[in-house]
Protein backbone atom coordinates (compact mmCIF):
# COMPACT_ATOMS: atom_id res chain seq x y z
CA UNK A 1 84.61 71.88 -15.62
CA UNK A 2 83.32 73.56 -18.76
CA UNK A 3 84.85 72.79 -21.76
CA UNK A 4 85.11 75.36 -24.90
CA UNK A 5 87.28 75.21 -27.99
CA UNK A 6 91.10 76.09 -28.11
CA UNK A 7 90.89 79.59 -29.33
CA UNK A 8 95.05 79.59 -29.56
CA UNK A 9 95.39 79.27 -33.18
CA UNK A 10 98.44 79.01 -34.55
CA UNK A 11 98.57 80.84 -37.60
CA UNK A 12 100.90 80.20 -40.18
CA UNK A 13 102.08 83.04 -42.03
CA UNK A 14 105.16 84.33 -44.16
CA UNK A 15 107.48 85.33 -41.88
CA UNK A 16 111.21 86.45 -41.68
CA UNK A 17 113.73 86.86 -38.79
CA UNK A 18 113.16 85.70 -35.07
CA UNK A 19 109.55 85.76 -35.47
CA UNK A 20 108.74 82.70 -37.50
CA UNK A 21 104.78 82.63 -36.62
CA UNK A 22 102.03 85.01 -35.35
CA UNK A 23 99.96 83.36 -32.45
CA UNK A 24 97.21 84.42 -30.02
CA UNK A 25 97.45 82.65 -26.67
CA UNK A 26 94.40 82.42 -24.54
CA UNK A 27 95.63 83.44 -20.60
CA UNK A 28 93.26 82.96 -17.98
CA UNK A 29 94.22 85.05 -14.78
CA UNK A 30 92.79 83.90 -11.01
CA UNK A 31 91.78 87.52 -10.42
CA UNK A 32 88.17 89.58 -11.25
CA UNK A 33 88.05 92.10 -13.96
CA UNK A 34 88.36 95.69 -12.38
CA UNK A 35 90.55 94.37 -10.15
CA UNK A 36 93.97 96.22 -9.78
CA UNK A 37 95.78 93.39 -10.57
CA UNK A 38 93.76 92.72 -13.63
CA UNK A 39 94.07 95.88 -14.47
CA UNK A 40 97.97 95.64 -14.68
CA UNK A 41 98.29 92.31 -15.96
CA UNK A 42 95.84 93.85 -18.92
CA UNK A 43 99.49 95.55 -19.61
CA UNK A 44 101.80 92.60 -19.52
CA UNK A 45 99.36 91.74 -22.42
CA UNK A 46 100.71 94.26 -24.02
CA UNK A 47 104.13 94.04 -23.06
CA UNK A 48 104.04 90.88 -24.65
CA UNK A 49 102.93 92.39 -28.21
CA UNK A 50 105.58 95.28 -28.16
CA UNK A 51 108.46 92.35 -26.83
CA UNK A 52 107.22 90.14 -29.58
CA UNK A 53 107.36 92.32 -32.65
CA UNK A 54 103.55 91.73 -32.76
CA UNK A 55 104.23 87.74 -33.39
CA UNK A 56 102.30 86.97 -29.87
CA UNK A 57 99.12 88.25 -28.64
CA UNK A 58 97.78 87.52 -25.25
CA UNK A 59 93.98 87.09 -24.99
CA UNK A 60 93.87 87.45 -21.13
CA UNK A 61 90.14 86.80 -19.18
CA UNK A 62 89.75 87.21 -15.77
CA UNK A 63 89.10 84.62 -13.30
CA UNK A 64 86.13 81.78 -14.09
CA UNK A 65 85.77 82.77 -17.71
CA UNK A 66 86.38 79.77 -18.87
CA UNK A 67 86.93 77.26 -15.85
CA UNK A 68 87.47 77.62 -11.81
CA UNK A 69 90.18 79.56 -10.26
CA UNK A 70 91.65 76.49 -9.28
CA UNK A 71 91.09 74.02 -12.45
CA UNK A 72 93.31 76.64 -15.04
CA UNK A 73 96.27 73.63 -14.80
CA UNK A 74 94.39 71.26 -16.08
CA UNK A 75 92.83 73.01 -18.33
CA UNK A 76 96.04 74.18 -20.11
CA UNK A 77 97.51 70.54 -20.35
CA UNK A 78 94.12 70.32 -22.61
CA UNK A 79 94.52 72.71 -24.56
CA UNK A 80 91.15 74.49 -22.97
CA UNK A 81 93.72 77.25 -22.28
CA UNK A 82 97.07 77.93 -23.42
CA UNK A 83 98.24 79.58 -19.86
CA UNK A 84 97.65 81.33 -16.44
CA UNK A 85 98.41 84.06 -13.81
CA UNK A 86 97.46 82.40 -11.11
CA UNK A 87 98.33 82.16 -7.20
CA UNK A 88 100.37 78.61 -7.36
CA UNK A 89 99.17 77.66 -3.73
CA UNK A 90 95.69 77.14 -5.75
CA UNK A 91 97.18 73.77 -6.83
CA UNK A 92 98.51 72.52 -3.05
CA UNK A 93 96.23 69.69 -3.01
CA UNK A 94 97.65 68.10 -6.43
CA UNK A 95 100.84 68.10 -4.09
CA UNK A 96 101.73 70.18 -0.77
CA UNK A 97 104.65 71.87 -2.93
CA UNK A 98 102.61 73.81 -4.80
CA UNK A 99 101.37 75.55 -1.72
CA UNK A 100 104.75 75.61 0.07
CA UNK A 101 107.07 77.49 -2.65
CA UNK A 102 103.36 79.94 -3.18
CA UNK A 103 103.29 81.07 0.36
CA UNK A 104 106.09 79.82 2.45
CA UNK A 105 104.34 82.28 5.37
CA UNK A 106 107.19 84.50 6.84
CA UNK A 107 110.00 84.24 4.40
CA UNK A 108 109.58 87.03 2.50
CA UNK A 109 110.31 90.74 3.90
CA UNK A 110 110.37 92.14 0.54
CA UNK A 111 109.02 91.53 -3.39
CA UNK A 112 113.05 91.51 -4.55
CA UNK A 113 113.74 88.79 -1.90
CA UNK A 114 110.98 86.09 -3.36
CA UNK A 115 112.42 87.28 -7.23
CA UNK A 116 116.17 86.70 -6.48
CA UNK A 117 114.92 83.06 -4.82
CA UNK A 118 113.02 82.70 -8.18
CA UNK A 119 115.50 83.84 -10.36
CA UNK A 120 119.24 83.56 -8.90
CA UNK A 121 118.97 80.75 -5.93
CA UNK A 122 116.79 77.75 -7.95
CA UNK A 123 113.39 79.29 -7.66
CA UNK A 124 112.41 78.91 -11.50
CA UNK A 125 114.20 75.77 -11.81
CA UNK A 126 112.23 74.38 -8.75
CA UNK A 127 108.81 75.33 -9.85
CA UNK A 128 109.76 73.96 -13.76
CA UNK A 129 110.40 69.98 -12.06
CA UNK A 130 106.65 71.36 -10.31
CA UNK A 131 104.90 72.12 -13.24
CA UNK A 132 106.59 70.30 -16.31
CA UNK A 133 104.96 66.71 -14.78
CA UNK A 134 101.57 68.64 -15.37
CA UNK A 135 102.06 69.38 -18.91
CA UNK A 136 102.88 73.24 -18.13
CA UNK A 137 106.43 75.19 -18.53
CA UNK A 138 106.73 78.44 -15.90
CA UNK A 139 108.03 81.69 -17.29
CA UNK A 140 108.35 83.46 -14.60
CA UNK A 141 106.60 84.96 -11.45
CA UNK A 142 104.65 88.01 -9.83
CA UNK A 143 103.23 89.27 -6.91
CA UNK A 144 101.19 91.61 -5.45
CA UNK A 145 103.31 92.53 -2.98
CA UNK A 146 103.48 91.79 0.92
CA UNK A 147 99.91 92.10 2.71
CA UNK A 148 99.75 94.43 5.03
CA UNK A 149 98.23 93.44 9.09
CA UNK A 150 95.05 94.96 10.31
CA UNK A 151 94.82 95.11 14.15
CA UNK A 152 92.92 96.62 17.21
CA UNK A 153 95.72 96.17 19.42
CA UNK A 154 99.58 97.04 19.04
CA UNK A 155 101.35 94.52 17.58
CA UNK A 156 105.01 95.62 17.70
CA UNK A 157 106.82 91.57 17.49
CA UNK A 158 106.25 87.96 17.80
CA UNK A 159 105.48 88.02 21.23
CA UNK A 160 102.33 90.23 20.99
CA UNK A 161 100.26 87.48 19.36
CA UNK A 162 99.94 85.29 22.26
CA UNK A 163 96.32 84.88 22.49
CA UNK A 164 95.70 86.90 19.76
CA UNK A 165 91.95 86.62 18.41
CA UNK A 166 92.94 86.47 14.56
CA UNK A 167 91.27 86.01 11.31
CA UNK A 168 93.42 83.84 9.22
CA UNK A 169 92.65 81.80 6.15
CA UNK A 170 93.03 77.99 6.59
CA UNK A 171 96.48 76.02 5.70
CA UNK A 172 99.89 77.31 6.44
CA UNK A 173 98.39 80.64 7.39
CA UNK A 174 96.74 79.21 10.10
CA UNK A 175 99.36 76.81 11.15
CA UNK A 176 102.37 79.88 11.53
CA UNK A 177 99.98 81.84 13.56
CA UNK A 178 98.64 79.15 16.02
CA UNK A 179 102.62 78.02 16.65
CA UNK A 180 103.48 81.45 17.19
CA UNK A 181 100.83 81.56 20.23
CA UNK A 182 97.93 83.37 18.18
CA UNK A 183 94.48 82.23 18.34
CA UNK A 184 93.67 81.74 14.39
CA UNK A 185 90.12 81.27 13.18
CA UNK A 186 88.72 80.94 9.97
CA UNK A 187 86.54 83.66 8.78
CA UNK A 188 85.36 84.39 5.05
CA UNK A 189 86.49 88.01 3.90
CA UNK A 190 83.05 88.94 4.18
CA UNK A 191 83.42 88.63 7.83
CA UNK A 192 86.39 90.43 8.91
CA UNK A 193 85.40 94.14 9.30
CA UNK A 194 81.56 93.13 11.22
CA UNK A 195 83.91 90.41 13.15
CA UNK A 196 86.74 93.10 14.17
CA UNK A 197 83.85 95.85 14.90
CA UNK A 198 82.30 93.67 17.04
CA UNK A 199 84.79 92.38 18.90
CA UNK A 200 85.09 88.76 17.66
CA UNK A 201 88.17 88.58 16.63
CA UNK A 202 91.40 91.52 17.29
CA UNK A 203 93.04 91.23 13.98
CA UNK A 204 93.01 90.00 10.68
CA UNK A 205 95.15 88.53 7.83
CA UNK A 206 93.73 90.10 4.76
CA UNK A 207 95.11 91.99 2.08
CA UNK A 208 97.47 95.15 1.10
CA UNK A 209 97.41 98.52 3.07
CA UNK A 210 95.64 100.40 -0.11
CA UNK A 211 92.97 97.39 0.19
CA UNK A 212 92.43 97.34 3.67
CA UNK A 213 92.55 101.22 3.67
CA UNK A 214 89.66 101.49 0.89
CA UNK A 215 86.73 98.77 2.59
CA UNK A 216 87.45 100.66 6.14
CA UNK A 217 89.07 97.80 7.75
CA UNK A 218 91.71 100.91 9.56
CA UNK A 219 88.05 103.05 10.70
CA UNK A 220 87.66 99.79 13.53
CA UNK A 221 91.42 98.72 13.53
CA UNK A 222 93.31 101.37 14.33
CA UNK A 223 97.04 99.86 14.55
CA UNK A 224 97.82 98.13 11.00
CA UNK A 225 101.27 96.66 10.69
CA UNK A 226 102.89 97.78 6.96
CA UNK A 227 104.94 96.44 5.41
CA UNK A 228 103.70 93.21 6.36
CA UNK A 229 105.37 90.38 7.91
CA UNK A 230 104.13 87.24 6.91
CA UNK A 231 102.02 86.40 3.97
CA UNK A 232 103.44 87.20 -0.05
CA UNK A 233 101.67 85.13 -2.80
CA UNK A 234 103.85 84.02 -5.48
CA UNK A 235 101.75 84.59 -8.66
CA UNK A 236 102.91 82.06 -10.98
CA UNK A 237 102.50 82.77 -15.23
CA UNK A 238 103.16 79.46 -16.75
CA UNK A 239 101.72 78.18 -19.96
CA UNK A 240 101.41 74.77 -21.85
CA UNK A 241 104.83 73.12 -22.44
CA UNK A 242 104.77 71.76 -25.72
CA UNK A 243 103.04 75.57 -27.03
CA UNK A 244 106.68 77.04 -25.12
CA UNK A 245 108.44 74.22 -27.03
CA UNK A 246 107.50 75.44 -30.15
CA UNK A 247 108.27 79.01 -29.91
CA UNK A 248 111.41 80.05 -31.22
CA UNK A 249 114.52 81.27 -29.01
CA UNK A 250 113.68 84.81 -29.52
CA UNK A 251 109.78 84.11 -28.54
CA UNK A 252 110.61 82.42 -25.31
CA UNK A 253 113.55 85.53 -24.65
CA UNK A 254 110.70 88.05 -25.05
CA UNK A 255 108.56 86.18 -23.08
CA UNK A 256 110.67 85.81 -19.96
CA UNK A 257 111.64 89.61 -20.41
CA UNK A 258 108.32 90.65 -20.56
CA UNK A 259 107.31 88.68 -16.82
CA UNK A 260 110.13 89.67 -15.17
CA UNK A 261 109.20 93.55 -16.21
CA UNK A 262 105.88 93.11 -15.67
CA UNK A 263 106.67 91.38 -11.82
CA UNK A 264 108.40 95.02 -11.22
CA UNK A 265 105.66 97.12 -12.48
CA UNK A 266 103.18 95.35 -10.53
CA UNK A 267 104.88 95.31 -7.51
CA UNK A 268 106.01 99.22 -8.15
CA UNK A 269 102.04 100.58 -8.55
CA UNK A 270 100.70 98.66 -5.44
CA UNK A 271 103.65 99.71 -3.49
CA UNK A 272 102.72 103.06 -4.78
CA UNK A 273 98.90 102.57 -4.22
CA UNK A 274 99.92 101.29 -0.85
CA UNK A 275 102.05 104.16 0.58
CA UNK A 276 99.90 107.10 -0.21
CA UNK A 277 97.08 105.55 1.82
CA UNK A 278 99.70 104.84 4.25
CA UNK A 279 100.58 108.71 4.15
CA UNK A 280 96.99 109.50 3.98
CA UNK A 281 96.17 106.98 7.43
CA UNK A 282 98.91 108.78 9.48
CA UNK A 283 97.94 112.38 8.29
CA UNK A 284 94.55 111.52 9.38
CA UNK A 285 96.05 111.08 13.08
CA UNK A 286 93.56 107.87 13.97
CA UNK A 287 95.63 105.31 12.53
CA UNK A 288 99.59 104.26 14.22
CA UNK A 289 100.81 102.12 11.51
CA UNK A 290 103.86 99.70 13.14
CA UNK A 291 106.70 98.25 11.20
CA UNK A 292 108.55 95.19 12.59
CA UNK A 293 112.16 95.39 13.48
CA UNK A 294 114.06 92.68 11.43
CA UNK A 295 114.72 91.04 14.14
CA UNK A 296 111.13 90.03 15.14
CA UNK A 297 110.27 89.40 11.29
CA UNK A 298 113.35 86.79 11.67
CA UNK A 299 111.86 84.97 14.94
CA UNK A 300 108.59 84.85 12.86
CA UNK A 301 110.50 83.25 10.42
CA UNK A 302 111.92 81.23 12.82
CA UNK A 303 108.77 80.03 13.83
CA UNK A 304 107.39 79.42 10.16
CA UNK A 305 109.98 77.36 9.81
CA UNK A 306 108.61 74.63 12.04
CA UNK A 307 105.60 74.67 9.88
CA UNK A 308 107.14 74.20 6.66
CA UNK A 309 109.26 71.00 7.93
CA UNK A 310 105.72 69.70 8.51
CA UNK A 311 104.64 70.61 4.94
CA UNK A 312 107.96 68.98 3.77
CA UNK A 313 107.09 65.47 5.05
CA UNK A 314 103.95 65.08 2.97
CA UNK A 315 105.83 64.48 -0.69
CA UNK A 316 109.25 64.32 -2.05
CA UNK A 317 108.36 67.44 -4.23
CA UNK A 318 107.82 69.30 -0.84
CA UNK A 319 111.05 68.35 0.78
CA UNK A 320 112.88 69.30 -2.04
CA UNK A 321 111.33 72.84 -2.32
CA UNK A 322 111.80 73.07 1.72
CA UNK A 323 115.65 72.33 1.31
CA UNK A 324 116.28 74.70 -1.29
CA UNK A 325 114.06 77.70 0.61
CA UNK A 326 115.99 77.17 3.65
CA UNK A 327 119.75 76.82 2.19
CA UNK A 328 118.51 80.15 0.43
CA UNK A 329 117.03 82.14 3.39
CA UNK A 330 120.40 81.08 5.51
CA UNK A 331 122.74 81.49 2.49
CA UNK A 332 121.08 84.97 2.38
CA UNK A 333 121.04 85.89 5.90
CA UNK A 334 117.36 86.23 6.07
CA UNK A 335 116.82 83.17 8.39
């Protein structure tokens, strides 16, 4: 890991009213500049200003600026950073929680489903007793949405992917699909669109339909499923706890205002960005895009379930996260 100096300085000035000192706070985020997300999380930045009066500013770098995608928790219980917008499953093999409450792998059918967990049925709370052991407080969560399905074949429910040759990263992913009767392999990104051209594999877990849309994946894959069934990453932006601890009442307010905006507007523009090139694939005539009924999305979920329980026996932390998911997703009717 490289090490630089704290840039957060915390400058004392005369100040009056909620906003007792003026700070920058160095944010590292687990995605490339250019990217869209980058791009959007650029404007939480600002959010942040406008929210704070001016008394934060968010110095935001993209992904390896400073360390790995996966060291940024460390690195902000140092004080190399001050905080992150990262994809929480990054830290599953610090503990098997971290990767369960990211990516529980069928819950989600929508981006309001994983925020009300977070923010009315114990999400927050859950990934605070996560974090806070680490030396980091969580503010509050994003995501880019749910990734779409790229296949050659019709996929219309659970049991079309018996047999299924499928790219699928390794983990949970892989453990959902091979227990719903797919045949899972693990393929770099790279890969997919030579593999599914050639025949190797028949679909693909990848990314969002705008993605997908834009490298050609839907040109040799003519029968994507949107919206997607089964993978949602829970983008996490936490930042070092005793740096939240010393904000005032108002700073933290603004702060947990300005992620829970910013989770909407991200989540609004790639849904956006998503269905015009779903508009543009069917005007184009090549491309049947399929959409599974809620029941099949719930037998998924059924399945994924199984999976989880397995996740849940590896730590105490995982259980606990595994109980509350489920009591929510039954409480909710979405299980």
């Amino acid at each position: 890991m490289r090490h630089f100096t704290l840039t957060a300085i915390l400058a004392a000035t005369v100040a009056t009213g909620a906003w007792a000192q003026d700070m920058t706070l160095r944010f590292q985020s687990s995605d490339p500049a250019g990217n869209p997300n980058f791009l959007l999380q650029q404007d939480w930045a600002k959010l942040v200003a406008e929210k704070t009066g001016g008394s934060i500013a968010i110095d935001l770098l993209p992904v390896e600026s400073i360390v790995a995608h996966n060291e940024t928790q460390d690195a902000i219980a140092a004080g190399i950073l001050d905080g992150h917008i990262t994809d929480t499953s990054y830290f599953s093999g610090k503990d098997p929680a971290f990767g369960l409450i990211a990516n529980p792998v069928g819950a989600w059918g929508a981006p309001q489903e994983m925020f009300d967990f977070m923010y009315e049925g114990g999400g927050a709370e859950l990934m605070n007793d996560l974090v806070e052991p680490y030396g980091l407080h969580f503010i509050g969560a994003t995501t880019p949405g749910l990734e779409a399905f790229v296949s050659k074949v019709p996929l219309d429910g659970v049991a079309d992917l018996k047999g299924l040759k499928m790219r699928a990263p390794e983990g949970l992913v892989q453990q959902v699909f091979a227990a719903a009767g797919a045949a899972p392999v693990n393929l770099p990104g790279s890969e997919v669109f030579t593999s599914l051209d050639k025949g190797v594999i028949d679909a693909a877990d990848y990314t969002v339909f705008s993605t997908n849309q834009a490298q050609g994946m839907h040109d040799v894959a003519t029968h994507p499923i949107y919206p997607g069934f089964h993978s949602m990453p829970l983008v996490e932006i936490s930042m070092n706890k005793a740096k939240w601890e010393s904000l005032s009442d108002e700073q933290r307010a603004a702060l947990e205002e300005s992620v829970k905006e910013f989770g909407q507007m991200q989540v609004a523009a790639l849904k956006e960005a998503d269905e015009a090139a779903v508009a543009d694939a069917k005007a184009g005539g090549k491309i049947t895009v399929h959409d599974w009924s809620a029941e099949e999305r719930a037998k998924f979920r059924q399945i994924a379930q199984g999976e989880w329980e397995k996740v849940a026996e590896r730590s105490e932390s995982a259980r606990k996260v595994y109980d509350a998911l489920t009591k929510y997703l039954k409480d909710a009717g979405l299980m």
